[in-house]
Protein backbone atom coordinates (compact mmCIF):
# COMPACT_ATOMS: atom_id res chain seq x y z
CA UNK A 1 -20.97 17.88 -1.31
CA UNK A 2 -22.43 14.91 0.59
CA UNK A 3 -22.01 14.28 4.31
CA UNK A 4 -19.96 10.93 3.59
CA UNK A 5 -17.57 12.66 0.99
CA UNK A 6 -16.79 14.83 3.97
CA UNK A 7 -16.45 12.07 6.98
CA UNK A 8 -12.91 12.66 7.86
CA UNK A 9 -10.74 9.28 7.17
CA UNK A 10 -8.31 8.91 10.02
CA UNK A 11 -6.71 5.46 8.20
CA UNK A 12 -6.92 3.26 5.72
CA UNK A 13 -6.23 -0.83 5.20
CA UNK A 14 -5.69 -2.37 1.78
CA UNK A 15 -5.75 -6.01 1.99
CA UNK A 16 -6.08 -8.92 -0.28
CA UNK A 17 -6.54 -11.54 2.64
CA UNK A 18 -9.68 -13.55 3.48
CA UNK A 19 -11.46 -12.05 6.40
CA UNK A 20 -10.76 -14.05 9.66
CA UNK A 21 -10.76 -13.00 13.08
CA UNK A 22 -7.43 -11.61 12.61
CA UNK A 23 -8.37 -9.35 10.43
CA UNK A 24 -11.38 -7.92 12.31
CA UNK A 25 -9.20 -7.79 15.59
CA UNK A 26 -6.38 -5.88 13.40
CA UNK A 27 -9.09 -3.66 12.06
CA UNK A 28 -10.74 -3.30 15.38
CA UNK A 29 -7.32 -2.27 17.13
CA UNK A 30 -7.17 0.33 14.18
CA UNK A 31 -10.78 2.02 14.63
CA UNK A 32 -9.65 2.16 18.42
CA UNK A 33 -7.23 4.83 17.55
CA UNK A 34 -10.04 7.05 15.97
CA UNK A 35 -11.68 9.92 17.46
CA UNK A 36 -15.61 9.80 17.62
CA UNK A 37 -16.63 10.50 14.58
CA UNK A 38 -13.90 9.66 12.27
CA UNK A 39 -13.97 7.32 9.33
CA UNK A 40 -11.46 4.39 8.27
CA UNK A 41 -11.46 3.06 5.15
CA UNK A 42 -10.71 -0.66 4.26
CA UNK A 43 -10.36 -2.02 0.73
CA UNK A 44 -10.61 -6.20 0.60
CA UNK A 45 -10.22 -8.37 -1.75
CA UNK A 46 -12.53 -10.91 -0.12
CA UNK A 47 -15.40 -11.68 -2.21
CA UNK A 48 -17.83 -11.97 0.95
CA UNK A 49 -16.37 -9.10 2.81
CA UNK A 50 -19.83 -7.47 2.38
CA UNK A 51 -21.60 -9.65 4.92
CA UNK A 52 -18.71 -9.96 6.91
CA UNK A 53 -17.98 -6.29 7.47
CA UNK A 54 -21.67 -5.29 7.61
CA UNK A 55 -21.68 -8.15 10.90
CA UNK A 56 -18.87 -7.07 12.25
CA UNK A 57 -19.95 -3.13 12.13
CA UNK A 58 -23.33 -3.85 13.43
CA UNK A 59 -22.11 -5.91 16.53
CA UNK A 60 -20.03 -3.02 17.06
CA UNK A 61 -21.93 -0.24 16.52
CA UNK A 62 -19.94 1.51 13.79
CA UNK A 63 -21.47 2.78 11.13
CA UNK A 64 -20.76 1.73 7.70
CA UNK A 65 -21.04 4.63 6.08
CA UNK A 66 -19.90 3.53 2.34
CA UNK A 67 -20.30 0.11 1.11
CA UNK A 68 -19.11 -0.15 -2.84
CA UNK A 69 -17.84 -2.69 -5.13
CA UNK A 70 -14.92 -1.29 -6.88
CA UNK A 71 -14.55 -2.01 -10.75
CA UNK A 72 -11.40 -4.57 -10.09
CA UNK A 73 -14.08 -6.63 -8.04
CA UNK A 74 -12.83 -5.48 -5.01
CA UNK A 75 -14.33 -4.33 -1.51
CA UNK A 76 -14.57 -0.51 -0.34
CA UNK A 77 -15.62 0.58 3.10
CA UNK A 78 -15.60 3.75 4.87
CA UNK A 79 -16.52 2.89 8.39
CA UNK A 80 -17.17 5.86 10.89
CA UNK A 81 -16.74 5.43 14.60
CA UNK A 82 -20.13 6.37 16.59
CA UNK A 83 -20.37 7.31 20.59
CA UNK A 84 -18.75 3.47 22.81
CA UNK A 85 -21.86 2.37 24.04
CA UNK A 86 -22.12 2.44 28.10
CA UNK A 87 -21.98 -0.90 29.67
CA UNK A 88 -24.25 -0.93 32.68
């Protein structure tokens, strides 16, 4: 079994909308509620959700630890919450 088949999803989001900055902050309020380690997983419908989730999880420092189109043209992403970086 591979390490990312056995990331342990805390949520998931299913959503159809464009990606905006209400949906990051909604996701973002959702990964807050993960433990260190866990994974969320977020199915869009967006067809540039790619770049915008890879953005978003690098200026964050989650890691995106599945990125897959899904036959119905969709999005997949399990992201997994790392260590919150200090702030000095």
């Amino acid at each position: 079994m591979s390490q990312i088949s056995e990331l342990p999803i805390g949520e998931s989001f299913d959503s159809n909308l464009e990606i905006c900055y209400e949906v990051l902050l909604y996701l973002s309020s959702r990964m807050a509620r993960l433990r260190t380690g866990e994974a969320f997983e977020y199915l869009s419908g967006d067809p540039s959700a790619e770049a915008k989730i890879r953005d978003w999880c690098d200026a964050r420092a989650f890691t995106l630890a599945v990125c897959e189109r899904l036959p119905d043209g969709r999005w997949r992403f399990v992201i997994q919450k790392g260590e919150t970086p200090c702030l000095t």
